[in-house]
PDB file of N, CA and C in Angstrom:
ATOM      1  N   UNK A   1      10.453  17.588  24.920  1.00  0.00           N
ATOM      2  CA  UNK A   1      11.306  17.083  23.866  1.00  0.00           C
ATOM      3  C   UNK A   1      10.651  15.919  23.125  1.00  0.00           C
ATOM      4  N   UNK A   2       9.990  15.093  24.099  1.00  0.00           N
ATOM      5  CA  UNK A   2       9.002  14.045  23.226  1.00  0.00           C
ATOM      6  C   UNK A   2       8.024  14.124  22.500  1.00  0.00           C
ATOM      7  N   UNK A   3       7.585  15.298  23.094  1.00  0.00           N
ATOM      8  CA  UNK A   3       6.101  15.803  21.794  1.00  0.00           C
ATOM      9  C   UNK A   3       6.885  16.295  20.655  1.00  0.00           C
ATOM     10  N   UNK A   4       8.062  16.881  20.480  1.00  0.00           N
ATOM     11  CA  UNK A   4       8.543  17.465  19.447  1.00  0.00           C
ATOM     12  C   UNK A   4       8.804  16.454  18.622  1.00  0.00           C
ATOM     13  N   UNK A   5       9.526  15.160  19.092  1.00  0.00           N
ATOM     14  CA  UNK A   5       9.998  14.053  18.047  1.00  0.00           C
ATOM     15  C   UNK A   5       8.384  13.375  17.767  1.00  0.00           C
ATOM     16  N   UNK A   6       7.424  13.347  18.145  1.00  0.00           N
ATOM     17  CA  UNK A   6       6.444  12.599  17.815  1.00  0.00           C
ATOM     18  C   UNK A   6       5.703  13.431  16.638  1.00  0.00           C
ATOM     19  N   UNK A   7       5.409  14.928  16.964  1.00  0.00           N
ATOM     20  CA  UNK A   7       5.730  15.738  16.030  1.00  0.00           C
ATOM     21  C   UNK A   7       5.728  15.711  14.472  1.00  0.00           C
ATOM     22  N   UNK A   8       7.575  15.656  14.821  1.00  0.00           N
ATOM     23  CA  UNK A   8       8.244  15.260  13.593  1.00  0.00           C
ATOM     24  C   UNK A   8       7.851  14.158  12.904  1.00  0.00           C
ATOM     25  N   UNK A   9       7.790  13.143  13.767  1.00  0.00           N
ATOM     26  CA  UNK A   9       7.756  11.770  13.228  1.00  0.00           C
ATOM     27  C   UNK A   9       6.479  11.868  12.294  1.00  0.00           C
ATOM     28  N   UNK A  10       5.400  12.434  13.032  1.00  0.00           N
ATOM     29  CA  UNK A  10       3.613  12.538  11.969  1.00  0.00           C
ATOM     30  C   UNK A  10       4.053  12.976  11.478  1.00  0.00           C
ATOM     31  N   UNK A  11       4.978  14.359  11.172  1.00  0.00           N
ATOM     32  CA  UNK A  11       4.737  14.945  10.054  1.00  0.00           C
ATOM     33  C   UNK A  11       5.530  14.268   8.630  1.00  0.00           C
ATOM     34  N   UNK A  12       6.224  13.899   9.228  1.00  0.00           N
ATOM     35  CA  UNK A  12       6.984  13.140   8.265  1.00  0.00           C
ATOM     36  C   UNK A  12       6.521  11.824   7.753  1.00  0.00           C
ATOM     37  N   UNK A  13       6.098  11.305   8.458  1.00  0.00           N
ATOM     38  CA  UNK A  13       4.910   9.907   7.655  1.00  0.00           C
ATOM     39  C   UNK A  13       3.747  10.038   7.164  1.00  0.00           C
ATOM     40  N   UNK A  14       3.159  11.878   7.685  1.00  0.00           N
ATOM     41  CA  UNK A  14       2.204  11.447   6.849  1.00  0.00           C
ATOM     42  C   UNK A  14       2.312  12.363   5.425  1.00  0.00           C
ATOM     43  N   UNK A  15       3.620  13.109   5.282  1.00  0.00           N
ATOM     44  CA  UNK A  15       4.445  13.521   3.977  1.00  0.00           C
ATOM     45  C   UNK A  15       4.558  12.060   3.149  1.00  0.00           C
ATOM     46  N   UNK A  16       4.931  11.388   3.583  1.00  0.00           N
ATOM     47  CA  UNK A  16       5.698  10.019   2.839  1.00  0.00           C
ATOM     48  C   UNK A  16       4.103   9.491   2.490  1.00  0.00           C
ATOM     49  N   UNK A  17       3.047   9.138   3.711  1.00  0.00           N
ATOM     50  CA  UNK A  17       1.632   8.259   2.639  1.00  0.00           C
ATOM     51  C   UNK A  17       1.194   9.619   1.739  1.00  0.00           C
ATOM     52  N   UNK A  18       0.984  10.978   2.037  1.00  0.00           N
ATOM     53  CA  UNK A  18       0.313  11.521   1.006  1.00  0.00           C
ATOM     54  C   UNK A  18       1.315  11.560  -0.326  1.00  0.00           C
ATOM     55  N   UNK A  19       2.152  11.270  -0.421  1.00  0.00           N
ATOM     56  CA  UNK A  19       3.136  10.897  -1.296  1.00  0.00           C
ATOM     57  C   UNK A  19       2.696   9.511  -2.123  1.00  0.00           C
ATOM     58  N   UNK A  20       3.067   8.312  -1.280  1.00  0.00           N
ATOM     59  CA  UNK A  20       2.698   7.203  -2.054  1.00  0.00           C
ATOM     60  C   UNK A  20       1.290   6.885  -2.550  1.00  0.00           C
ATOM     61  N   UNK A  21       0.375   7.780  -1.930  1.00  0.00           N
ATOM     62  CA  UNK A  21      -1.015   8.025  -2.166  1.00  0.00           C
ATOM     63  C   UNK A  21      -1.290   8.371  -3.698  1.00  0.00           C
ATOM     64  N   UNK A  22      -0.786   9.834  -3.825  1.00  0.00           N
ATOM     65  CA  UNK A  22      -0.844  10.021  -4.901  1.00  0.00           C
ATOM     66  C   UNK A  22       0.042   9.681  -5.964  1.00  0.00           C
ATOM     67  N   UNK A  23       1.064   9.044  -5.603  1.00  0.00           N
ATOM     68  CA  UNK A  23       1.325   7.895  -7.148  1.00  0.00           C
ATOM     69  C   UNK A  23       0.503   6.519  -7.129  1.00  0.00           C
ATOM     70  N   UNK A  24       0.376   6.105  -5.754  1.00  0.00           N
ATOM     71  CA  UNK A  24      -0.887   4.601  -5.902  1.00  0.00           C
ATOM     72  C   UNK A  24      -1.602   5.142  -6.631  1.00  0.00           C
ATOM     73  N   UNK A  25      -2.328   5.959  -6.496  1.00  0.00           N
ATOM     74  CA  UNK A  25      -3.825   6.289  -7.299  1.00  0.00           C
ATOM     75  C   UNK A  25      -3.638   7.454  -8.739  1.00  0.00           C
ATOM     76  N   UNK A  26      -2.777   8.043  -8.910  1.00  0.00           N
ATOM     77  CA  UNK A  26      -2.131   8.681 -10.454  1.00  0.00           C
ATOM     78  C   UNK A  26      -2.852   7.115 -11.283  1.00  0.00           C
ATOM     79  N   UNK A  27      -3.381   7.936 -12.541  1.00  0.00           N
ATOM     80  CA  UNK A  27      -3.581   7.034 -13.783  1.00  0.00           C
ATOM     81  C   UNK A  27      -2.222   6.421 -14.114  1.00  0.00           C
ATOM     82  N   UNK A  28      -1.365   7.376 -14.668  1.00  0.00           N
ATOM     83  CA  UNK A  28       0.081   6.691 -15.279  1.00  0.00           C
ATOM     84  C   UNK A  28       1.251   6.504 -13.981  1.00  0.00           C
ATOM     85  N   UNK A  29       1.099   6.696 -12.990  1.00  0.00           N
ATOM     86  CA  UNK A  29       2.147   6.144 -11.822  1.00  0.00           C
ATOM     87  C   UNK A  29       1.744   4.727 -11.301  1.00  0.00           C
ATOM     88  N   UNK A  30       0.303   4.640 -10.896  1.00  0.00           N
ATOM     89  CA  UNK A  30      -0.083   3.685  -9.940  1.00  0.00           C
ATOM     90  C   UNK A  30       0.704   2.023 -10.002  1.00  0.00           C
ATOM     91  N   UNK A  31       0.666   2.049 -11.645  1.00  0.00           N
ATOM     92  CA  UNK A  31       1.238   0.315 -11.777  1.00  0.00           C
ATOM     93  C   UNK A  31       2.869   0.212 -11.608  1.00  0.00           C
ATOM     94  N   UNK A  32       3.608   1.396 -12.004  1.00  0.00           N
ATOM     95  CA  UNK A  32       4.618   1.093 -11.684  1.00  0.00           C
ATOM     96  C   UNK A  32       5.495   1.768 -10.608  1.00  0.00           C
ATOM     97  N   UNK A  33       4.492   2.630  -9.636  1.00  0.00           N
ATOM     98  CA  UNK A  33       5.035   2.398  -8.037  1.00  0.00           C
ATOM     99  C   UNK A  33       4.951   1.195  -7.297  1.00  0.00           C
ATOM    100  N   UNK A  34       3.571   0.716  -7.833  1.00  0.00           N
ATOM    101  CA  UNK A  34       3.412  -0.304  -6.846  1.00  0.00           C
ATOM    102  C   UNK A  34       4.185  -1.445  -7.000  1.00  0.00           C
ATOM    103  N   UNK A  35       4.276  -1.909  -8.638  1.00  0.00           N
ATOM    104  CA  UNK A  35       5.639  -2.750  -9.239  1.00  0.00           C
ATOM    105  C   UNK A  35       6.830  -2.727  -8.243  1.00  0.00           C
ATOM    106  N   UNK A  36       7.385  -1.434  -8.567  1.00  0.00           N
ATOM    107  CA  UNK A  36       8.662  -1.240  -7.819  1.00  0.00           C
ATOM    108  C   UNK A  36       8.342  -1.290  -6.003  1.00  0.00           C
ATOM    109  N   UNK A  37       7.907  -1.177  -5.769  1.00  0.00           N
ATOM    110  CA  UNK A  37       7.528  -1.410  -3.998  1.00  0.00           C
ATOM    111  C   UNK A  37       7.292  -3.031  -3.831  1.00  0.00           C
ATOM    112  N   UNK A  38       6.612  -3.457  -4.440  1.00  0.00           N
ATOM    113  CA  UNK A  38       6.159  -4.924  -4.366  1.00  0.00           C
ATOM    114  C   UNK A  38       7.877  -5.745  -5.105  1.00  0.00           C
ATOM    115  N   UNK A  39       8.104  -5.533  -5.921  1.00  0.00           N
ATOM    116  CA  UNK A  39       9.451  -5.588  -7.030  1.00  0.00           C
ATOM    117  C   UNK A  39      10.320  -6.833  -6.004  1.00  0.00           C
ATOM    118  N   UNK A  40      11.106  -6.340  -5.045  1.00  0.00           N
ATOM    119  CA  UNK A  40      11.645  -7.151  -4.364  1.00  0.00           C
ATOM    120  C   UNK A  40      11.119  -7.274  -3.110  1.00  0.00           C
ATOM    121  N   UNK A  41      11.492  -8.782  -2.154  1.00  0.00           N
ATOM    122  CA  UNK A  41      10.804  -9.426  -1.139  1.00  0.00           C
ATOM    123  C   UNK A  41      11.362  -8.375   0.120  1.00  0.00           C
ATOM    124  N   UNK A  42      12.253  -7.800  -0.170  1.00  0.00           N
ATOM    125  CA  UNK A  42      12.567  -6.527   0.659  1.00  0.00           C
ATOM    126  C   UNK A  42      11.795  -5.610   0.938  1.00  0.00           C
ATOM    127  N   UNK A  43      11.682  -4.687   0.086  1.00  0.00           N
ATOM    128  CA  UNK A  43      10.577  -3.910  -0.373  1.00  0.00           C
ATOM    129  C   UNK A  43       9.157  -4.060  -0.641  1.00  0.00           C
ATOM    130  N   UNK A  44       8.553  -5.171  -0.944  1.00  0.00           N
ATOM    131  CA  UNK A  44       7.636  -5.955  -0.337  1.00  0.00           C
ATOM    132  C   UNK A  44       6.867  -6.294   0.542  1.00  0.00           C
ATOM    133  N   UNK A  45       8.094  -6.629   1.536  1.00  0.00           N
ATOM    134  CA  UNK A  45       7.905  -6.591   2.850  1.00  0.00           C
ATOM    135  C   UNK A  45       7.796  -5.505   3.623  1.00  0.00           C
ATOM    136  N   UNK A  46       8.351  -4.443   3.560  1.00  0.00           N
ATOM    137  CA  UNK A  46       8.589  -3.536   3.622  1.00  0.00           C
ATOM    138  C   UNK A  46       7.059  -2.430   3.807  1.00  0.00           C
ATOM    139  N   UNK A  47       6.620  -2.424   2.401  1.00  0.00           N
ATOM    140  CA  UNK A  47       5.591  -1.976   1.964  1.00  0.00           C
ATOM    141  C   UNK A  47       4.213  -2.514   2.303  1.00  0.00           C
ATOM    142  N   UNK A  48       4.353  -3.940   2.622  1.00  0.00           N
ATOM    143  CA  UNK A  48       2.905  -4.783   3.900  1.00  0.00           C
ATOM    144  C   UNK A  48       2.952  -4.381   5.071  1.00  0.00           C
ATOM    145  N   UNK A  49       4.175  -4.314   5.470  1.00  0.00           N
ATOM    146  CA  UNK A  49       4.447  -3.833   6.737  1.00  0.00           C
ATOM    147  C   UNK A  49       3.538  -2.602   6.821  1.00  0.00           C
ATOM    148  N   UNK A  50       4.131  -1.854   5.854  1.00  0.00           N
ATOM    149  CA  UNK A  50       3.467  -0.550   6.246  1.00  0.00           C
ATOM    150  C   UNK A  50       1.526  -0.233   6.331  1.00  0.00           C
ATOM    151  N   UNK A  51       1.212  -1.160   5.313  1.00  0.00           N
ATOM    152  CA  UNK A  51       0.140  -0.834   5.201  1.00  0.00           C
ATOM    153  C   UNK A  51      -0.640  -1.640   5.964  1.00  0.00           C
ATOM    154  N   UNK A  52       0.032  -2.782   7.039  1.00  0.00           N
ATOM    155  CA  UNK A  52      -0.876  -3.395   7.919  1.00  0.00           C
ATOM    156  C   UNK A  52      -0.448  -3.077   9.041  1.00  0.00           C
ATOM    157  N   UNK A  53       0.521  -2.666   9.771  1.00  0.00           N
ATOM    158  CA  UNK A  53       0.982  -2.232  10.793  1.00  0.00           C
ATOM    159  C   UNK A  53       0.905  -0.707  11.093  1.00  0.00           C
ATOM    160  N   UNK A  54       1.043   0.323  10.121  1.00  0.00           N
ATOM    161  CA  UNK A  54       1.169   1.741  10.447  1.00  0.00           C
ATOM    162  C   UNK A  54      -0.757   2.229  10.376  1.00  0.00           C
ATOM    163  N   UNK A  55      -1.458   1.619  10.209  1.00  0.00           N
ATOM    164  CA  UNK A  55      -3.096   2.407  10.986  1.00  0.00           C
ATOM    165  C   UNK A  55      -2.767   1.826  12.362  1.00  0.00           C
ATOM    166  N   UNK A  56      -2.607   0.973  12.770  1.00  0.00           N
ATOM    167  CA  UNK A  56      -2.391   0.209  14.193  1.00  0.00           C
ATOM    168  C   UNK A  56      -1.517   1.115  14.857  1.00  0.00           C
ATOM    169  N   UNK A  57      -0.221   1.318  14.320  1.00  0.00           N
ATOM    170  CA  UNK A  57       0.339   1.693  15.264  1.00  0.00           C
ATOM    171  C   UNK A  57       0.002   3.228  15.367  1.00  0.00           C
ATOM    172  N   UNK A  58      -0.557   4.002  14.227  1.00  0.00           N
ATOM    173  CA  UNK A  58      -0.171   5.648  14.470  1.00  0.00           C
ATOM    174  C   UNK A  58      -1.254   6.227  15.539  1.00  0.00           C
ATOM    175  N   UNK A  59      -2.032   4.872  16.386  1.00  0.00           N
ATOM    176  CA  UNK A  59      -2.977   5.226  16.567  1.00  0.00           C
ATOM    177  C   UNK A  59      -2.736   5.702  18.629  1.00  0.00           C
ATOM    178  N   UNK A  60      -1.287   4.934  19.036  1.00  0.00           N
ATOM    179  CA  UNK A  60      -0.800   4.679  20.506  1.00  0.00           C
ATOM    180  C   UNK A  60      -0.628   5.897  21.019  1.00  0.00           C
ATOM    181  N   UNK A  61       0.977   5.656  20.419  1.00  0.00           N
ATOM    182  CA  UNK A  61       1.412   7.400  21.598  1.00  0.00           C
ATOM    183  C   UNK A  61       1.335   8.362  20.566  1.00  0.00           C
ATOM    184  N   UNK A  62       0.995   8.648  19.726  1.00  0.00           N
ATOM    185  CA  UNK A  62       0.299   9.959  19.500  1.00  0.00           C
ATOM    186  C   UNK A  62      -0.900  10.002  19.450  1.00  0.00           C
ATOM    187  N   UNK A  63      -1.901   9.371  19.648  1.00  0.00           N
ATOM    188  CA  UNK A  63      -3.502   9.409  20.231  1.00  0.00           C
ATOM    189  C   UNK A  63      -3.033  10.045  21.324  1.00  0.00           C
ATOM    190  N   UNK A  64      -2.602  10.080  22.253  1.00  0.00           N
ATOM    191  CA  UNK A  64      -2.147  11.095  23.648  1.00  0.00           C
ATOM    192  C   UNK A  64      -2.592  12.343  23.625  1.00  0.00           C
ATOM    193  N   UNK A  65      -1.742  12.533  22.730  1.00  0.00           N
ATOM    194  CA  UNK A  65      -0.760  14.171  22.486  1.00  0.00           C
ATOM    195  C   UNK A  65      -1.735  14.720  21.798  1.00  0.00           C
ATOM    196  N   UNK A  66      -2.440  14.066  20.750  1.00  0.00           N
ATOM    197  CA  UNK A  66      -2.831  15.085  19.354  1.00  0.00           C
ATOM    198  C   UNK A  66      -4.242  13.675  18.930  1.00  0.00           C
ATOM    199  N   UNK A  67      -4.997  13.599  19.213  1.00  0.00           N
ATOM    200  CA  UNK A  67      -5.733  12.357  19.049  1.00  0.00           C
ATOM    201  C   UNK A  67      -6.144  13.214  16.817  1.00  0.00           C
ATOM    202  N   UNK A  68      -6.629  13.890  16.872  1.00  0.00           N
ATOM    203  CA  UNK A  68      -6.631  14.486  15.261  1.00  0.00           C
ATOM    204  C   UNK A  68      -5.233  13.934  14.500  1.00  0.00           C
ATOM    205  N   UNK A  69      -4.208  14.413  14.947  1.00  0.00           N
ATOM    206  CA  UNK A  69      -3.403  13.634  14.313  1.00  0.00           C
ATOM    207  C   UNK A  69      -2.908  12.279  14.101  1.00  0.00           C
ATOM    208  N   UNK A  70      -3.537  11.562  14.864  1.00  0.00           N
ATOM    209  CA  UNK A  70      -3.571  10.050  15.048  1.00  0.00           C
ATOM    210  C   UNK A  70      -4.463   9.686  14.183  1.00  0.00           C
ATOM    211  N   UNK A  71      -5.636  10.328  14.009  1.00  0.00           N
ATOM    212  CA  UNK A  71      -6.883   9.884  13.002  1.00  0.00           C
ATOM    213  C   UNK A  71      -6.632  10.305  11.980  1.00  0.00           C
ATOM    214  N   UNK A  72      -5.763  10.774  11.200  1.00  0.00           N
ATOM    215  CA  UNK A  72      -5.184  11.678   9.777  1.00  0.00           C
ATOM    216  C   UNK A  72      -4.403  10.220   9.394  1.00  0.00           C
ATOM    217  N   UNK A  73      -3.209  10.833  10.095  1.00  0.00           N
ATOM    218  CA  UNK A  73      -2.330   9.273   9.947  1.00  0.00           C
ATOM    219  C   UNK A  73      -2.776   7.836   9.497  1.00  0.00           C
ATOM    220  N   UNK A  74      -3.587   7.491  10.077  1.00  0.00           N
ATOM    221  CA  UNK A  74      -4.695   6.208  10.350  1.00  0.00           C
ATOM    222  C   UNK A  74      -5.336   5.771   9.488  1.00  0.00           C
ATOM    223  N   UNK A  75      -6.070   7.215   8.984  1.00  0.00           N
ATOM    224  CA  UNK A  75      -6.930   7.156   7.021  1.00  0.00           C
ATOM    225  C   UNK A  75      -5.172   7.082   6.290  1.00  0.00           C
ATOM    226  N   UNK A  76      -4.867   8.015   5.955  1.00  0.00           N
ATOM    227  CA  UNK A  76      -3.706   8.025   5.266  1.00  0.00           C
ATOM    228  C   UNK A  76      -3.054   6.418   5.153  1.00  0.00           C
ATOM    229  N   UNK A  77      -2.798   6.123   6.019  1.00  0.00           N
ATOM    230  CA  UNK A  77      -2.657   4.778   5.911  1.00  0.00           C
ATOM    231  C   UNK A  77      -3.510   3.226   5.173  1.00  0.00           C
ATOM    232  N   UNK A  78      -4.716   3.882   5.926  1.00  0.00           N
ATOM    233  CA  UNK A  78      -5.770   2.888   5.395  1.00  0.00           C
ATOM    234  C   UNK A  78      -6.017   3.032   3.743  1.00  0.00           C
ATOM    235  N   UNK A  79      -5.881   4.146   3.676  1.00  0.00           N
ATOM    236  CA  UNK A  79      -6.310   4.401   2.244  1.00  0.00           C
ATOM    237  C   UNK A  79      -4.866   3.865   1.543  1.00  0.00           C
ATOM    238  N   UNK A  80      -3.643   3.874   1.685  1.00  0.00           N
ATOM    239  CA  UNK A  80      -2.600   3.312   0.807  1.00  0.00           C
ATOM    240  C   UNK A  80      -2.762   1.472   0.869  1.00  0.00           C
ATOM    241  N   UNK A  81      -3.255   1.339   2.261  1.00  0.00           N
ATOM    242  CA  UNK A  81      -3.302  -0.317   2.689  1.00  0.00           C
ATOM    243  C   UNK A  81      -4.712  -0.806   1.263  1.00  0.00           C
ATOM    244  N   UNK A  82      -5.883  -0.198   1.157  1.00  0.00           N
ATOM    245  CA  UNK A  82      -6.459  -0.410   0.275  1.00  0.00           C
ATOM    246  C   UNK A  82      -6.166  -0.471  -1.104  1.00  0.00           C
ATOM    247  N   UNK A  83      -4.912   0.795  -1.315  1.00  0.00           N
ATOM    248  CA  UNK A  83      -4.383   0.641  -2.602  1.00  0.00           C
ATOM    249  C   UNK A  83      -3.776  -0.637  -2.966  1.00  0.00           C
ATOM    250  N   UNK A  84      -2.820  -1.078  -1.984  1.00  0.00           N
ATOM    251  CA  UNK A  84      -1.811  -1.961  -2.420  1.00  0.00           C
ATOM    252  C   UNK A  84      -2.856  -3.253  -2.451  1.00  0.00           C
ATOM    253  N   UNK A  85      -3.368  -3.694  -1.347  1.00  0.00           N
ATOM    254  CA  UNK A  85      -4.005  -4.568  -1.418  1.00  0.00           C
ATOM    255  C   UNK A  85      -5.052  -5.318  -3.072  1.00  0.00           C
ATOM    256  N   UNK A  86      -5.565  -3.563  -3.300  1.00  0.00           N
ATOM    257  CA  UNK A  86      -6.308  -3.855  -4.357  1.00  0.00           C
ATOM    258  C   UNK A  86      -5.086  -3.986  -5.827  1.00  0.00           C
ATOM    259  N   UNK A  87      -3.850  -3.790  -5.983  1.00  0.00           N
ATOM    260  CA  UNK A  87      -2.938  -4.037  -6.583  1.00  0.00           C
ATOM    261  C   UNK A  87      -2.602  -5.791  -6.593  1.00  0.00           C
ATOM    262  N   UNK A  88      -2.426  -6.032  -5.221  1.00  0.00           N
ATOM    263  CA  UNK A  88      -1.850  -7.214  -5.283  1.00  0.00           C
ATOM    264  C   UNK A  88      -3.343  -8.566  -5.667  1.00  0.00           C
ATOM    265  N   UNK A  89      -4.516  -7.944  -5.394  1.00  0.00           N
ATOM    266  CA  UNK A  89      -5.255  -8.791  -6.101  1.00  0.00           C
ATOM    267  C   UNK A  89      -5.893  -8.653  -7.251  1.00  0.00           C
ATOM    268  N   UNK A  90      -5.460  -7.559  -8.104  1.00  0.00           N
ATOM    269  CA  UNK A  90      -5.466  -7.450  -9.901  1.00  0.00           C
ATOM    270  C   UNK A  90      -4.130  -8.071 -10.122  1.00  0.00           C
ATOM    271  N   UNK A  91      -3.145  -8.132  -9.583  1.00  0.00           N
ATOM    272  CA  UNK A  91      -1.872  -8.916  -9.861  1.00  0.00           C
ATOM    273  C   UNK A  91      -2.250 -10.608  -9.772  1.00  0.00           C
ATOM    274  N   UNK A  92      -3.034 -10.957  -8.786  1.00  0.00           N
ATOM    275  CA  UNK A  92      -3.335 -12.353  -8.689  1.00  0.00           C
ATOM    276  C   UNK A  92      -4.142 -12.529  -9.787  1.00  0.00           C
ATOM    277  N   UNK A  93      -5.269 -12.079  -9.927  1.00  0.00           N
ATOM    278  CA  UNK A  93      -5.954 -12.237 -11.263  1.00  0.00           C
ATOM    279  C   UNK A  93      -5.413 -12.162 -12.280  1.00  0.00           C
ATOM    280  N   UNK A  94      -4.430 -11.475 -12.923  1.00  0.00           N
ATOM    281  CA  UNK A  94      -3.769 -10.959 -13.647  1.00  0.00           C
ATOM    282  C   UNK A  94      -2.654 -12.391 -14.003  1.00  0.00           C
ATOM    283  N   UNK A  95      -2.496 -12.739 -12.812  1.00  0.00           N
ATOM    284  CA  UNK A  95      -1.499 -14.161 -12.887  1.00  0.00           C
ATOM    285  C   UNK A  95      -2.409 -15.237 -13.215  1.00  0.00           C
ATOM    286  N   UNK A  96      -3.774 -16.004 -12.648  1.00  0.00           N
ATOM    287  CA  UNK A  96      -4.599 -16.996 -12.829  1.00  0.00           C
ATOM    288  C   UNK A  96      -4.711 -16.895 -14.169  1.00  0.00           C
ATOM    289  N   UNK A  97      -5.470 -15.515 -15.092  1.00  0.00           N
ATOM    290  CA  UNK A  97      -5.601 -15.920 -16.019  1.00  0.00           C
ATOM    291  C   UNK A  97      -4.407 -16.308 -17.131  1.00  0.00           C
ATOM    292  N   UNK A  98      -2.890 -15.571 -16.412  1.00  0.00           N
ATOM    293  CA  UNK A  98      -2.027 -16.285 -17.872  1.00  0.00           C
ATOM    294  C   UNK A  98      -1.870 -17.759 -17.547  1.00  0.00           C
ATOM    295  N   UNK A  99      -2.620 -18.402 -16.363  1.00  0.00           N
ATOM    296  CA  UNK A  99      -2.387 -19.535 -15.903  1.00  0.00           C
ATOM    297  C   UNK A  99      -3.621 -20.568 -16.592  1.00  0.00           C
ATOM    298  N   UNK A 100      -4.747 -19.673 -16.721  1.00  0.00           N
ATOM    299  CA  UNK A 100      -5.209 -20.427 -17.674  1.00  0.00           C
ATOM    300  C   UNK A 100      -5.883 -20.250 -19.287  1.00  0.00           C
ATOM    301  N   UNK A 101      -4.810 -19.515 -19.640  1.00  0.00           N
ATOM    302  CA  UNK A 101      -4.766 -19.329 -21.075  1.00  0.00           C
ATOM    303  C   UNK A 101      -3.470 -20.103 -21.438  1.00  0.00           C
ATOM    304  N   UNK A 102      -2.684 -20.634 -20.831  1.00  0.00           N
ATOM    305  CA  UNK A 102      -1.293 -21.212 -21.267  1.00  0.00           C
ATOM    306  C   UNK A 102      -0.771 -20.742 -21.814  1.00  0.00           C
ATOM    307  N   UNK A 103       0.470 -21.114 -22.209  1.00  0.00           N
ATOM    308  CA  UNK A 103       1.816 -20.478 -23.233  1.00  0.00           C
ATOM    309  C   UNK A 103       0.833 -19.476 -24.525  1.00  0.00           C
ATOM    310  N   UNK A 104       0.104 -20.482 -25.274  1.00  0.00           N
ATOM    311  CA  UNK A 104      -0.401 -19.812 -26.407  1.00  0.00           C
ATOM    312  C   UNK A 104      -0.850 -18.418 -26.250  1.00  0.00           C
ATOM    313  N   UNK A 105      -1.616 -17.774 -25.048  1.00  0.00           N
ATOM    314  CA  UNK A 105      -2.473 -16.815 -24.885  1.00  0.00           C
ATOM    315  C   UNK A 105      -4.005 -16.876 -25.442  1.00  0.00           C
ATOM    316  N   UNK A 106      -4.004 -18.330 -25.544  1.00  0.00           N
ATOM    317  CA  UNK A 106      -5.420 -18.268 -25.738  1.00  0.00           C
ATOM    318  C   UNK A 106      -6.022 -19.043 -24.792  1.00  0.00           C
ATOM    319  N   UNK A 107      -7.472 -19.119 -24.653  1.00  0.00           N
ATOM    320  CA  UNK A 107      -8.197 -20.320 -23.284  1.00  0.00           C
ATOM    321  C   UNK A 107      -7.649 -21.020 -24.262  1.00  0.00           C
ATOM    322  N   UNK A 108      -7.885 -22.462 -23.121  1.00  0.00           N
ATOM    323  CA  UNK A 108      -7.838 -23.761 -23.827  1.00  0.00           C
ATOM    324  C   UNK A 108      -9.230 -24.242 -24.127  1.00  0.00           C
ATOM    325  N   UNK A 109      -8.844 -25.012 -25.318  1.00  0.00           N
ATOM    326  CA  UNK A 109     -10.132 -25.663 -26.152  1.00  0.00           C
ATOM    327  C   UNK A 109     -10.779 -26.074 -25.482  1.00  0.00           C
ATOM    328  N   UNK A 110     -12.175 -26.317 -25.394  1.00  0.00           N
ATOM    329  CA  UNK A 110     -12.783 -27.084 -24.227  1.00  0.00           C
ATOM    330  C   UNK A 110     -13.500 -28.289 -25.821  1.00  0.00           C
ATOM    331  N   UNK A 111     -13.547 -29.617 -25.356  1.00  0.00           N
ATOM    332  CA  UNK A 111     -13.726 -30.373 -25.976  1.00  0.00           C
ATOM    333  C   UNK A 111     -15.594 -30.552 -26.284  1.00  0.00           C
ATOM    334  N   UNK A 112     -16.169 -30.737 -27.137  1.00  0.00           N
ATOM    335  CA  UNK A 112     -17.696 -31.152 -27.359  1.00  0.00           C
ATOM    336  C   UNK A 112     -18.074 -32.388 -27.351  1.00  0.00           C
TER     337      UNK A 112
END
């Protein structure tokens, strides 16, 4: 009965990353899945969670049972953890520079 729910459980998470996979990385999805996932501190959280905790964990009790399916899971994961990651630091950049172009949108003058 436990191999069946563990099973289920891969198959179903790794439905859900090849899912968020291919809207992370879609030309016209990528910015505003990740928007909406990142969007609130809920979901946010939510969504770090996943991408720093689920290679770690898919790797325990189903390495047992199915060690191939533990290593599927694992990329699948890693590869969304790279997405977001590389999201949230074009978002930081993305923030520094309206931070230093100021209100106007332009750099500031640098004096001679």
């Amino acid at each position: 009965m436990q191999i069946i729910i563990f099973q289920r459980r891969y198959l179903l998470m790794r439905e859900v990353l090849i899912l968020l996979n291919r809207l992370a990385s879609h030309a016209m999805f990528s910015k505003p899945t990740l928007e909406v996932l990142m969007g609130s501190k809920r979901c946010a959280g939510l969504t770090i969670d996943i991408a720093i905790r689920l290679p770690q964990r898919s790797k325990y009790p189903l390495r047992q049972l199915n060690p191939q399916m533990a290593n599927d899971l694992a990329d699948l994961a890693q590869k969304f953890r790279s997405r977001v990651y590389g999201f949230l630091e074009e978002q930081q950049h993305s923030t520094a520079e309206r931070c230093d172009t100021g209100a106007s949108g332009k750099p500031p003058r640098v004096p001679r």
